[in-house]
PDB file of N, CA and C in Angstrom:
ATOM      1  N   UNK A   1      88.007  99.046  99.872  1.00  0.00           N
ATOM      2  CA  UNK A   1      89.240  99.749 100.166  1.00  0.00           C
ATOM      3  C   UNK A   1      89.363 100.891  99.165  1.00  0.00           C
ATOM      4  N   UNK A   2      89.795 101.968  99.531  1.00  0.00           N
ATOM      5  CA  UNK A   2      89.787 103.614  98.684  1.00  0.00           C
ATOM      6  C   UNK A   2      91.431 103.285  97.441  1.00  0.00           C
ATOM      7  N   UNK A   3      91.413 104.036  96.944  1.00  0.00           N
ATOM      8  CA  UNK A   3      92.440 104.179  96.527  1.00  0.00           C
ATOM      9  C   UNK A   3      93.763 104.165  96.794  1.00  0.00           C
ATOM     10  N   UNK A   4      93.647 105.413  97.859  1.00  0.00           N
ATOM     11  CA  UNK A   4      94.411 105.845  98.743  1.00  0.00           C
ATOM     12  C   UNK A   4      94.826 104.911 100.127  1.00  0.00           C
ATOM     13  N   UNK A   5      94.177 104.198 100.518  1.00  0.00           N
ATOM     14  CA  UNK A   5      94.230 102.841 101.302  1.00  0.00           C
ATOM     15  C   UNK A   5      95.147 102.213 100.560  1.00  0.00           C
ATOM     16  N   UNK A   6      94.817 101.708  99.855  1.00  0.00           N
ATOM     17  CA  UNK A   6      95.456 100.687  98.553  1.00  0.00           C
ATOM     18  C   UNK A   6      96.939 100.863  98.348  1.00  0.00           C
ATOM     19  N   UNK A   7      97.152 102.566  98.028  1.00  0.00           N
ATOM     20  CA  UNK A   7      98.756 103.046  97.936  1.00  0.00           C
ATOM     21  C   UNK A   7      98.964 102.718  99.243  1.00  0.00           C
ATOM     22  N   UNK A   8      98.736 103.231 100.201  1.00  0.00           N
ATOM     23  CA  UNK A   8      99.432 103.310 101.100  1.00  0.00           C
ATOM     24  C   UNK A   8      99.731 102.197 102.088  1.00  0.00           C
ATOM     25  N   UNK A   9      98.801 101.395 101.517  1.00  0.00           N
ATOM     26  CA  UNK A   9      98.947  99.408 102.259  1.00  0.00           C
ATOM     27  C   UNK A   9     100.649  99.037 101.671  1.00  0.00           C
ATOM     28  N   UNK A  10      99.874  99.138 100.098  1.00  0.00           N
ATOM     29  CA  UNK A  10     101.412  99.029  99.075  1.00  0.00           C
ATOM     30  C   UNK A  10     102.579  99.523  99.652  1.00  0.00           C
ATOM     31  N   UNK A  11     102.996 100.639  99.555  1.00  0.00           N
ATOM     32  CA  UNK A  11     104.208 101.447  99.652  1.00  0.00           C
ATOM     33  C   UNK A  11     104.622 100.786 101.038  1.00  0.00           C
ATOM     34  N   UNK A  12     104.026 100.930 102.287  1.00  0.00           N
ATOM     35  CA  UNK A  12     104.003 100.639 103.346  1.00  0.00           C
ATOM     36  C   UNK A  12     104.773  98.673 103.683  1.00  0.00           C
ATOM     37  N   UNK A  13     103.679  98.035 102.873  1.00  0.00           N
ATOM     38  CA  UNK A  13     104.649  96.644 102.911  1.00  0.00           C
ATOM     39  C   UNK A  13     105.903  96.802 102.267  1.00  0.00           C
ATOM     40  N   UNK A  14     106.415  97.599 100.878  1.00  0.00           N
ATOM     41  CA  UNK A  14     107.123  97.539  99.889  1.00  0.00           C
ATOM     42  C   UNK A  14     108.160  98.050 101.054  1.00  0.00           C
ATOM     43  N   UNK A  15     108.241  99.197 101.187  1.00  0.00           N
ATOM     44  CA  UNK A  15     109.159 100.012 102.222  1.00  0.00           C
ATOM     45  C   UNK A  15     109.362  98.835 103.300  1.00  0.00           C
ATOM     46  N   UNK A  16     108.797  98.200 104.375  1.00  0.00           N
ATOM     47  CA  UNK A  16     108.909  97.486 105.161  1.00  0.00           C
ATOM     48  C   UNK A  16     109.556  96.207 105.057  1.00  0.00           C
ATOM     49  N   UNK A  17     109.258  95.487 103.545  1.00  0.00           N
ATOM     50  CA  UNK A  17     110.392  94.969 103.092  1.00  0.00           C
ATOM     51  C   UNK A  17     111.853  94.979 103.225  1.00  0.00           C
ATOM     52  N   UNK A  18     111.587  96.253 102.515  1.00  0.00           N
ATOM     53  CA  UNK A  18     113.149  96.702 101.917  1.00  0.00           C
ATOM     54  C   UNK A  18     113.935  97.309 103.458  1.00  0.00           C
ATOM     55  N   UNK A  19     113.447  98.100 104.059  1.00  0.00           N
ATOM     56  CA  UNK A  19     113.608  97.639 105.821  1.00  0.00           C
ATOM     57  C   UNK A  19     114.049  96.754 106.328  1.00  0.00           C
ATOM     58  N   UNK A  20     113.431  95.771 106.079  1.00  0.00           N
ATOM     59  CA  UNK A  20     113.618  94.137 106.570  1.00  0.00           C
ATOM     60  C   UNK A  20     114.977  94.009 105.675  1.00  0.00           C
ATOM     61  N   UNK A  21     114.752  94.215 105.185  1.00  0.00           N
ATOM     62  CA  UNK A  21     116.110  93.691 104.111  1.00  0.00           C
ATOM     63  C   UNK A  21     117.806  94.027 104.573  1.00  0.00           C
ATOM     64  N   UNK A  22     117.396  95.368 104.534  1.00  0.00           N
ATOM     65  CA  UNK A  22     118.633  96.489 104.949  1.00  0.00           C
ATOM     66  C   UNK A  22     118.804  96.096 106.337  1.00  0.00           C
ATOM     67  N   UNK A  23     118.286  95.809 107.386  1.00  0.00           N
ATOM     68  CA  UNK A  23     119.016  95.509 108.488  1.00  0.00           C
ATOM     69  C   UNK A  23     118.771  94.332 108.754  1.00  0.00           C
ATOM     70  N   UNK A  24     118.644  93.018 107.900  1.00  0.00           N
ATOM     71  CA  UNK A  24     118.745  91.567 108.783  1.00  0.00           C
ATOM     72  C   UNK A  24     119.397  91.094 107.651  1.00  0.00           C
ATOM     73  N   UNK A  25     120.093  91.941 106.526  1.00  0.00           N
ATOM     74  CA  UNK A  25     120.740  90.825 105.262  1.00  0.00           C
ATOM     75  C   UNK A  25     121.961  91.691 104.975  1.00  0.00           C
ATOM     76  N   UNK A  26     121.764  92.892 105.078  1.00  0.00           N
ATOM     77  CA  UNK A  26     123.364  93.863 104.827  1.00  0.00           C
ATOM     78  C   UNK A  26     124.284  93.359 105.828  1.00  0.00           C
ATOM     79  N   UNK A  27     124.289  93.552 106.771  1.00  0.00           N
ATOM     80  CA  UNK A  27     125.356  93.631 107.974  1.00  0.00           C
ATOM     81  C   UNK A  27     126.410  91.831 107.767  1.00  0.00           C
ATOM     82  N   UNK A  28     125.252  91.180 107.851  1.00  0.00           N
ATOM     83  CA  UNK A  28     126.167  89.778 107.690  1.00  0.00           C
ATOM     84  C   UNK A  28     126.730  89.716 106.206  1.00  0.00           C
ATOM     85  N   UNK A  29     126.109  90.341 104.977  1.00  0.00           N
ATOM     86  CA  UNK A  29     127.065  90.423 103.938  1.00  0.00           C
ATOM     87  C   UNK A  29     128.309  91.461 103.642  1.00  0.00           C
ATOM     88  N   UNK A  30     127.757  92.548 104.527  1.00  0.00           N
ATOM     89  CA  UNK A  30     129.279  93.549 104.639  1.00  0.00           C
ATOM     90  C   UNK A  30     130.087  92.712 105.295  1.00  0.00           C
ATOM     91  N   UNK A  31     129.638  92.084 106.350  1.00  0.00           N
ATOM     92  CA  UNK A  31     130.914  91.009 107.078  1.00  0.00           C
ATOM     93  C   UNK A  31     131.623  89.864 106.246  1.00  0.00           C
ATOM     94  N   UNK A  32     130.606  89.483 104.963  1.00  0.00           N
ATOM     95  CA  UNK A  32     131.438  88.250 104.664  1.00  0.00           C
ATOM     96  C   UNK A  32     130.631  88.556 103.041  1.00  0.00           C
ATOM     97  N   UNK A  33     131.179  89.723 102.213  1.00  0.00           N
ATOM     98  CA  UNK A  33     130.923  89.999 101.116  1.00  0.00           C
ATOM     99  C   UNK A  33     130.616  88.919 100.119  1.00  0.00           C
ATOM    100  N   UNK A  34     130.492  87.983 100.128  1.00  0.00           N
ATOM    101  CA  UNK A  34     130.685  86.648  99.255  1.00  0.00           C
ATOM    102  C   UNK A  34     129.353  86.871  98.694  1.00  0.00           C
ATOM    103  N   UNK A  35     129.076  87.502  97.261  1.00  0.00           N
ATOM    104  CA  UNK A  35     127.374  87.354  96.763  1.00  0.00           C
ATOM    105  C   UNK A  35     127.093  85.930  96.350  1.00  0.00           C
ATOM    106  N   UNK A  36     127.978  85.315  95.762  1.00  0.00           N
ATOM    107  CA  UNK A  36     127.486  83.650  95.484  1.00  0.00           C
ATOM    108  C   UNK A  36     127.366  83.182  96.999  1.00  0.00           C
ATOM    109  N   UNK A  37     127.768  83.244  97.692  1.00  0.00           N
ATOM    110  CA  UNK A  37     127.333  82.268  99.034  1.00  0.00           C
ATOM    111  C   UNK A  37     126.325  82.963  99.568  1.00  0.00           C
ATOM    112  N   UNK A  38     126.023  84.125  99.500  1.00  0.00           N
ATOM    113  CA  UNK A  38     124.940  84.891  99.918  1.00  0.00           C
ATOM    114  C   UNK A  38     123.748  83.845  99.337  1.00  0.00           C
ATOM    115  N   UNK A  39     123.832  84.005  97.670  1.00  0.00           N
ATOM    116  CA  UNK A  39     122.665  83.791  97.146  1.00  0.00           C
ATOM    117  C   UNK A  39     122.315  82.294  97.425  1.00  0.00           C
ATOM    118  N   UNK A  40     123.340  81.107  97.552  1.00  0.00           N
ATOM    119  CA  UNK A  40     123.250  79.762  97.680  1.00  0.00           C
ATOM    120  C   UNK A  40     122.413  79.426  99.058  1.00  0.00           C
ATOM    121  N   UNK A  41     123.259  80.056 100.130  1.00  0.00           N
ATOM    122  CA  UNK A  41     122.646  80.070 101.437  1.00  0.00           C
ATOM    123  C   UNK A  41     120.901  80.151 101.279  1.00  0.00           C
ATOM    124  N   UNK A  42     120.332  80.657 100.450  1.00  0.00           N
ATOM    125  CA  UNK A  42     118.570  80.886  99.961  1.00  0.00           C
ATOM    126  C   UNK A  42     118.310  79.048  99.968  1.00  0.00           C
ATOM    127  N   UNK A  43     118.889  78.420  99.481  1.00  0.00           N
ATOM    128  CA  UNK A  43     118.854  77.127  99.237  1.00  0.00           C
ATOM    129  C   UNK A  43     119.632  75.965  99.861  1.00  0.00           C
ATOM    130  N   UNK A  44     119.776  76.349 101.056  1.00  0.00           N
ATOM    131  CA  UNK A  44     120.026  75.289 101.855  1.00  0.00           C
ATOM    132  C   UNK A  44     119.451  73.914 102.684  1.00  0.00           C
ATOM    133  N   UNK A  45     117.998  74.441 102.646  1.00  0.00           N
ATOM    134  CA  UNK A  45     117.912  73.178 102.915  1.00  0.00           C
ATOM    135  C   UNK A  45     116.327  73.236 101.651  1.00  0.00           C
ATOM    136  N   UNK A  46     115.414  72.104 101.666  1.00  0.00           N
ATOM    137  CA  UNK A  46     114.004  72.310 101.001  1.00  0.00           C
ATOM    138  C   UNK A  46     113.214  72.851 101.219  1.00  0.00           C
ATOM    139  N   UNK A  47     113.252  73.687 102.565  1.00  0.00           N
ATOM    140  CA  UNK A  47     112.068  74.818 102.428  1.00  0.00           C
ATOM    141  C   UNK A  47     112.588  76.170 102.455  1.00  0.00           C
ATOM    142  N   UNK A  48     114.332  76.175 102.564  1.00  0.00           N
ATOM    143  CA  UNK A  48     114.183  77.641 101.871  1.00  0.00           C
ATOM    144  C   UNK A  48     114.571  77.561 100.355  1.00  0.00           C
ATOM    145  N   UNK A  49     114.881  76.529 100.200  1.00  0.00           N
ATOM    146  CA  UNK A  49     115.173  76.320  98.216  1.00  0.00           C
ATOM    147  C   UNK A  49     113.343  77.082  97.814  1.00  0.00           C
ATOM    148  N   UNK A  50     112.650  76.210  98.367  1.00  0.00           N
ATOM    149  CA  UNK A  50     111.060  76.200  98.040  1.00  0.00           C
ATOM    150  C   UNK A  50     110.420  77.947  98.091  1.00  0.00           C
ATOM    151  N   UNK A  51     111.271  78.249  99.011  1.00  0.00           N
ATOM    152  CA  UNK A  51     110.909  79.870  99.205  1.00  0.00           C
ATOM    153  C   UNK A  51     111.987  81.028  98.277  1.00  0.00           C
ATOM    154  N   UNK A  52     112.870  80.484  97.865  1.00  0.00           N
ATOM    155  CA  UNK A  52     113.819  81.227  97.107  1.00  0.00           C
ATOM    156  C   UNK A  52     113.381  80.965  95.768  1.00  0.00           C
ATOM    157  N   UNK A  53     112.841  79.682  95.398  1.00  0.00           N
ATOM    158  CA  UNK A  53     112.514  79.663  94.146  1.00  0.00           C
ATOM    159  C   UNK A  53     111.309  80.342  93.817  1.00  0.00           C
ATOM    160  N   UNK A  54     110.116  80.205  94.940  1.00  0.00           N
ATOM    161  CA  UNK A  54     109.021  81.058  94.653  1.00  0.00           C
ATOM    162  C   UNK A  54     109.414  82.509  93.886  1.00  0.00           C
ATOM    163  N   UNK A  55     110.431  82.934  95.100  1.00  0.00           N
ATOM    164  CA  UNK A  55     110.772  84.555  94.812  1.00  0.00           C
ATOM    165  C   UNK A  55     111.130  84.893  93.604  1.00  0.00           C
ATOM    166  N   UNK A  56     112.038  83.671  92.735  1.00  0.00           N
ATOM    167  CA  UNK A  56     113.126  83.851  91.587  1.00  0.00           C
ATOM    168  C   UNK A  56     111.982  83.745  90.232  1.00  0.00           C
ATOM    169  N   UNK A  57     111.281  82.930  90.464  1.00  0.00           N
ATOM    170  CA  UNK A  57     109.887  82.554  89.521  1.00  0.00           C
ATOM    171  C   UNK A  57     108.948  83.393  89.722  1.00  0.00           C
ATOM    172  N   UNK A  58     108.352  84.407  91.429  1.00  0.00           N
ATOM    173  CA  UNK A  58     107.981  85.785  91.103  1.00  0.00           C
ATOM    174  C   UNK A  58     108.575  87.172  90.157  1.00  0.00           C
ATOM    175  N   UNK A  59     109.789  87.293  90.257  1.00  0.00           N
ATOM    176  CA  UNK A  59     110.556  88.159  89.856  1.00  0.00           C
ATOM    177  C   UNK A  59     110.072  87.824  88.472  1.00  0.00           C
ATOM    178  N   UNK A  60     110.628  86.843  87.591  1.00  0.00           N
ATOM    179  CA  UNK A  60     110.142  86.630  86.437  1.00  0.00           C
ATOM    180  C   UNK A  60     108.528  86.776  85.910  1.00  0.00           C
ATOM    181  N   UNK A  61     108.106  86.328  86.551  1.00  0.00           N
ATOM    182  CA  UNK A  61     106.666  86.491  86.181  1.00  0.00           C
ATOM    183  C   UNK A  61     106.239  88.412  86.298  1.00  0.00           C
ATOM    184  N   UNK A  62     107.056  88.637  87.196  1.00  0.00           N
ATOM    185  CA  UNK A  62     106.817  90.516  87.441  1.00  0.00           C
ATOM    186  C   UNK A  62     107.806  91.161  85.827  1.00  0.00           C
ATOM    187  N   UNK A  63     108.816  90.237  85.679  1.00  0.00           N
ATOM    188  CA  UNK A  63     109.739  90.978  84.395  1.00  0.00           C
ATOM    189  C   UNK A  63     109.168  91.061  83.339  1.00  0.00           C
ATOM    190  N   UNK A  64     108.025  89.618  83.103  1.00  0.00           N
ATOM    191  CA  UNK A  64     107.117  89.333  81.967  1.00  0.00           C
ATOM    192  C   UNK A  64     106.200  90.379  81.754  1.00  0.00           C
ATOM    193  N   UNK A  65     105.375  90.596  82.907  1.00  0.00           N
ATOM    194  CA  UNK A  65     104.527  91.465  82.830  1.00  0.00           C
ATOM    195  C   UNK A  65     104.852  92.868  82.281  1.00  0.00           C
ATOM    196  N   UNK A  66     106.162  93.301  83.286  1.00  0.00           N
ATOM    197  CA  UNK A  66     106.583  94.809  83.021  1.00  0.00           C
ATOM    198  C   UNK A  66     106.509  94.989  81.929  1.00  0.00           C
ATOM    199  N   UNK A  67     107.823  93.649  80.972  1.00  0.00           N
ATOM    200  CA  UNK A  67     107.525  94.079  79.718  1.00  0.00           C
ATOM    201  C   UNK A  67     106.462  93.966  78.711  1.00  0.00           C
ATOM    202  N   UNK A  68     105.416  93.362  78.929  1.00  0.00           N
ATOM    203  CA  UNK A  68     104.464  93.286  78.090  1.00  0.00           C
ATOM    204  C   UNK A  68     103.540  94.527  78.179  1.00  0.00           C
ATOM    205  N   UNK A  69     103.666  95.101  79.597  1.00  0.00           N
ATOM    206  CA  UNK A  69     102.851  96.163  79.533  1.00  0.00           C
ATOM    207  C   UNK A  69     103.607  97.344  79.058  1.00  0.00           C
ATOM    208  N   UNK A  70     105.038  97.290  79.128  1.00  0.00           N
ATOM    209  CA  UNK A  70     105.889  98.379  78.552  1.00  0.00           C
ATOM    210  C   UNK A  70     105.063  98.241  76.928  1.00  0.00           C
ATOM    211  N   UNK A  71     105.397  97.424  76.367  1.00  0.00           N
ATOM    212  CA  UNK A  71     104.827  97.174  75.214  1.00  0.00           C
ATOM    213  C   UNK A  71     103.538  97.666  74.495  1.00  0.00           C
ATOM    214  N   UNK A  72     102.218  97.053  75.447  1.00  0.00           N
ATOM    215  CA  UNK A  72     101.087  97.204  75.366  1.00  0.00           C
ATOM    216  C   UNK A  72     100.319  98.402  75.526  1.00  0.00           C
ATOM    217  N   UNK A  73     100.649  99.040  77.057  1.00  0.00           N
ATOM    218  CA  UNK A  73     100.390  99.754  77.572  1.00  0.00           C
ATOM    219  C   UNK A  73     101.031 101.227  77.534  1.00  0.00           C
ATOM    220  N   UNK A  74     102.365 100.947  77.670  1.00  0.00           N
ATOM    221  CA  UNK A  74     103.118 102.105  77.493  1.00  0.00           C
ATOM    222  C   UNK A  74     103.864 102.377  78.726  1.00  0.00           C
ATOM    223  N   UNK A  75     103.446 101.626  79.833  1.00  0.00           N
ATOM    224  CA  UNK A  75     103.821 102.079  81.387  1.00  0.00           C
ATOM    225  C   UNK A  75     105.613 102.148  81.290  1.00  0.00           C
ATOM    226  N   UNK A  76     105.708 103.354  81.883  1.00  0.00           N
ATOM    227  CA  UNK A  76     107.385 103.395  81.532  1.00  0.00           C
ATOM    228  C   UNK A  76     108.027 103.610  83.085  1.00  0.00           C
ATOM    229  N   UNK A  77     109.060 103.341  83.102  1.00  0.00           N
ATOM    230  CA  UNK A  77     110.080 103.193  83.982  1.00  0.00           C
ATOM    231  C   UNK A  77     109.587 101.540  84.996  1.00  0.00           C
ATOM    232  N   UNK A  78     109.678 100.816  83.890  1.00  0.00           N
ATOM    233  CA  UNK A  78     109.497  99.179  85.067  1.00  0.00           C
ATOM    234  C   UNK A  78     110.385  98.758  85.340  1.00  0.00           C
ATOM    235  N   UNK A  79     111.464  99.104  84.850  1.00  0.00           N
ATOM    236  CA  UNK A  79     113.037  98.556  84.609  1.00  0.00           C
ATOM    237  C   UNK A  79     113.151  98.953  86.077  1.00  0.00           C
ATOM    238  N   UNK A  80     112.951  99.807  86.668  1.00  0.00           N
ATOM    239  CA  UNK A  80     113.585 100.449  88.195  1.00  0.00           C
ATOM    240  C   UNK A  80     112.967  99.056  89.070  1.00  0.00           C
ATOM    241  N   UNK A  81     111.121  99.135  89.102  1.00  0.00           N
ATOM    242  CA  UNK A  81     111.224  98.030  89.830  1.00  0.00           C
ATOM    243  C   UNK A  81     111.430  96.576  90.069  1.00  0.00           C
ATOM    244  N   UNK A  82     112.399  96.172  88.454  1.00  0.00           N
ATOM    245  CA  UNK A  82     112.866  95.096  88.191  1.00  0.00           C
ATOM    246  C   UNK A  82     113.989  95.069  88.595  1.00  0.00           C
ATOM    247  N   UNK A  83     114.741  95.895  89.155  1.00  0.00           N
ATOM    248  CA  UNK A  83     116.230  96.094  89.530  1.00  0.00           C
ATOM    249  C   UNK A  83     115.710  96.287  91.377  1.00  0.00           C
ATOM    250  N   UNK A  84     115.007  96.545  91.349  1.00  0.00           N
ATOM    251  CA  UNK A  84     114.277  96.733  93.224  1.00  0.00           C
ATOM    252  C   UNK A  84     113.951  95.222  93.604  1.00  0.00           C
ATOM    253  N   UNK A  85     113.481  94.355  92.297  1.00  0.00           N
ATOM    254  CA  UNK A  85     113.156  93.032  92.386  1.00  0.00           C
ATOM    255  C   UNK A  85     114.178  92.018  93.170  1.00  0.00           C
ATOM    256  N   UNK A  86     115.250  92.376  92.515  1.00  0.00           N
ATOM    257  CA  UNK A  86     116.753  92.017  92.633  1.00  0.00           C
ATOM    258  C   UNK A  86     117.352  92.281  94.480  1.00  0.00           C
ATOM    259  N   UNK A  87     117.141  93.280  94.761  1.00  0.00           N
ATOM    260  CA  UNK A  87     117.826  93.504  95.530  1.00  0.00           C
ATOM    261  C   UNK A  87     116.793  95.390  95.883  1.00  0.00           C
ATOM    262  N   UNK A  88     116.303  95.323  96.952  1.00  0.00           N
ATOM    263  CA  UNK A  88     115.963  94.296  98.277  1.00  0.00           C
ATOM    264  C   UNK A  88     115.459  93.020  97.400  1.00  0.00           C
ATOM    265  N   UNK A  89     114.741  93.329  96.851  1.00  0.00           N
ATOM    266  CA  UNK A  89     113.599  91.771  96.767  1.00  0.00           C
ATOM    267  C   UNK A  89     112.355  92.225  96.266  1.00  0.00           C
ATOM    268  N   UNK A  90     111.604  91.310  95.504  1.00  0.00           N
ATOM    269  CA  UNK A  90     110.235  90.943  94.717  1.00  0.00           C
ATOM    270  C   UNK A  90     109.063  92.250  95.430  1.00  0.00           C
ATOM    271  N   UNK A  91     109.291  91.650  96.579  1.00  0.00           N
ATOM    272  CA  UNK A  91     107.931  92.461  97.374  1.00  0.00           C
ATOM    273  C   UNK A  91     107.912  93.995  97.657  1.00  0.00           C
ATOM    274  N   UNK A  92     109.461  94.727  96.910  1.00  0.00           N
ATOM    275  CA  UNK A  92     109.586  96.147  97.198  1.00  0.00           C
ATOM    276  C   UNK A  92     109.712  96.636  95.418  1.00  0.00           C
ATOM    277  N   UNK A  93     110.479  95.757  94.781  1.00  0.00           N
ATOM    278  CA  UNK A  93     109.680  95.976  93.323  1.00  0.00           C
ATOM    279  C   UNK A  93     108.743  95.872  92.961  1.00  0.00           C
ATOM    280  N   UNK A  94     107.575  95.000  93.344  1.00  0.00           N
ATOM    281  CA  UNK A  94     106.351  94.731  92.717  1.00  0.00           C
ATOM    282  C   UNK A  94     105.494  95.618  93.382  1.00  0.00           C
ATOM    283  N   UNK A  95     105.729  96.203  94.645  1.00  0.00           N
ATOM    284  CA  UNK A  95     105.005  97.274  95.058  1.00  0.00           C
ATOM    285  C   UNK A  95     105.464  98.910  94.477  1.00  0.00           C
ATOM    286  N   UNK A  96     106.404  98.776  94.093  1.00  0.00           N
ATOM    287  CA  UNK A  96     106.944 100.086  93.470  1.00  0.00           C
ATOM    288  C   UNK A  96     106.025  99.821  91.939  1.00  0.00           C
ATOM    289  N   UNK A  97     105.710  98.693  90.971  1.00  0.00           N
ATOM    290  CA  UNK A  97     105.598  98.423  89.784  1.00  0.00           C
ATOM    291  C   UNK A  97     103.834  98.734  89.859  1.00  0.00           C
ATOM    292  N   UNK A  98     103.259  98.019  90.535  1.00  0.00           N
ATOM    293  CA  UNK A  98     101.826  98.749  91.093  1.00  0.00           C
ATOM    294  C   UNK A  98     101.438 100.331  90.968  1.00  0.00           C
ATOM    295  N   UNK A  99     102.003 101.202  91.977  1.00  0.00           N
ATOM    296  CA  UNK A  99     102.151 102.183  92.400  1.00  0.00           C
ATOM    297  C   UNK A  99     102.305 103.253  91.070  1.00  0.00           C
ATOM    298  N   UNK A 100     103.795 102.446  90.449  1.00  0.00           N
ATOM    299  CA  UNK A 100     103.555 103.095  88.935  1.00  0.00           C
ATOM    300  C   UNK A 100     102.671 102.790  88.102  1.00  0.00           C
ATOM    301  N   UNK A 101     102.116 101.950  87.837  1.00  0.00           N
ATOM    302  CA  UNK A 101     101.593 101.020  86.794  1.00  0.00           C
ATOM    303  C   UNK A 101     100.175 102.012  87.142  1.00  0.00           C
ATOM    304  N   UNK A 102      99.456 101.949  88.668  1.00  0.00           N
ATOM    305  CA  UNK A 102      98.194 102.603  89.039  1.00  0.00           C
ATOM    306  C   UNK A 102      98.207 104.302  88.764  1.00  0.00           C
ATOM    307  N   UNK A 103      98.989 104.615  89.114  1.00  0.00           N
ATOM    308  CA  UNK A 103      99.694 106.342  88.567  1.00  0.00           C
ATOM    309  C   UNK A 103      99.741 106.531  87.128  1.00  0.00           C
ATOM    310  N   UNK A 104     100.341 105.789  86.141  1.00  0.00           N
ATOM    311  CA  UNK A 104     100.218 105.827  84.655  1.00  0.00           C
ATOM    312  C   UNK A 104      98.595 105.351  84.173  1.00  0.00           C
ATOM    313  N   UNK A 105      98.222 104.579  84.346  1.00  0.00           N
ATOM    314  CA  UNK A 105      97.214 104.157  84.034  1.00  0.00           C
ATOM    315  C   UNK A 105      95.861 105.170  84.441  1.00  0.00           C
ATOM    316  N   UNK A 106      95.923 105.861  85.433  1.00  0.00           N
ATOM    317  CA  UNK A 106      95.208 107.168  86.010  1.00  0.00           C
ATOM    318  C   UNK A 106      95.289 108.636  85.017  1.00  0.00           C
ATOM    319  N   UNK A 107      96.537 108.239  84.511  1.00  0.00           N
ATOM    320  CA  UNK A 107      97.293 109.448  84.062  1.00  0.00           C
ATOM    321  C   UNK A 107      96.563 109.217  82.072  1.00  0.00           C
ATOM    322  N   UNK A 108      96.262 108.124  82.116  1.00  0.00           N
ATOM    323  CA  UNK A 108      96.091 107.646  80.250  1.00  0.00           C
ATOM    324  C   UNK A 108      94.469 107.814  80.748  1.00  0.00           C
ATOM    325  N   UNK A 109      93.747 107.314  81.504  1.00  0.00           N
ATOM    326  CA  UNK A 109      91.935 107.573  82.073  1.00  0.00           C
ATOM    327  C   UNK A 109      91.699 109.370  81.516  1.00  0.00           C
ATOM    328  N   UNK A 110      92.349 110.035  82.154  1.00  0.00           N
ATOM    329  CA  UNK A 110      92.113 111.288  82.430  1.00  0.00           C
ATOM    330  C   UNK A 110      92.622 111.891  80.901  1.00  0.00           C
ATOM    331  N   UNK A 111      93.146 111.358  79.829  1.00  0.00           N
ATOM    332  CA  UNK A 111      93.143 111.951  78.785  1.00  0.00           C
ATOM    333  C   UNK A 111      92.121 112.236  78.041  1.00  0.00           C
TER     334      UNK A 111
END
C-alpha cells in the first residue's frame, strides 16, 4: 500500500466515522440532551458495556501514546485528536493522530 493509499484509507474511515456519528447519535441527543444517560445507555446490556469499554480503554491507550510521543518525539497538536477521541469517537481521533503523527515525522526525515 503507497503512502498516499494509507492517508486516504485513514482520513476516509476517520471522516466516515464521525459521519456515522453526526447523524445516528446527534438527533436523539438534541431530542433528549441528557449526556449522563447518553453515555450510560453505551452500557446497557454486556455486549455493549464490552464495546464501550473497548472504546474508553482505546482512547486511553491513544492519550498514553500522544503523550509520550509529545514528549519523545515532539509531535505537536495531539491534544486535538484526543478531544476528537471524545466526541465523535476513538476512530476519528486516532485517524486524525496518525495523519499527524505520519506528516510530522516526514517533516523531522527530511531535515
Amino acid at each position: 500500500m503507497s503512502q498516499r493509499t494509507f492517508q486516504i484509507c485513514i482520513a476516509a474511515l476517520g471522516i466516515g466515522f464521525a459521519l456515522y456519528f453526526f447523524v445516528n447519535v446527534l438527533p436523539p441527543l438534541i431530542a433528549d440532551p441528557d449526556i449522563m444517560d447518553a453515555l450510560a445507555a453505551g452500557f446497557v446490556n454486556p455486549y455493549a458495556a464490552g464495546y464501550s469499554t473497548d472504546a474508553v480503554l482505546c482512547w486511553m491507550i491513544l492519550a498514553v501514546w500522544v503523550i509520550y510521543e509529545a514528549r519523545q518525539l515532539k509531535i505537536r497538536h495531539g491534544w486535538i485528536a484526543l478531544l476528537l477521541g471524545l466526541a465523535p469517537g476513538v476512530a476519528t481521533g486516532f485517524a486524525l493522530y496518525l495523519l499527524l503523527r505520519q506528516r510530522q515525522l516526514k517533516e523531522v526525515r527530511a531535515q
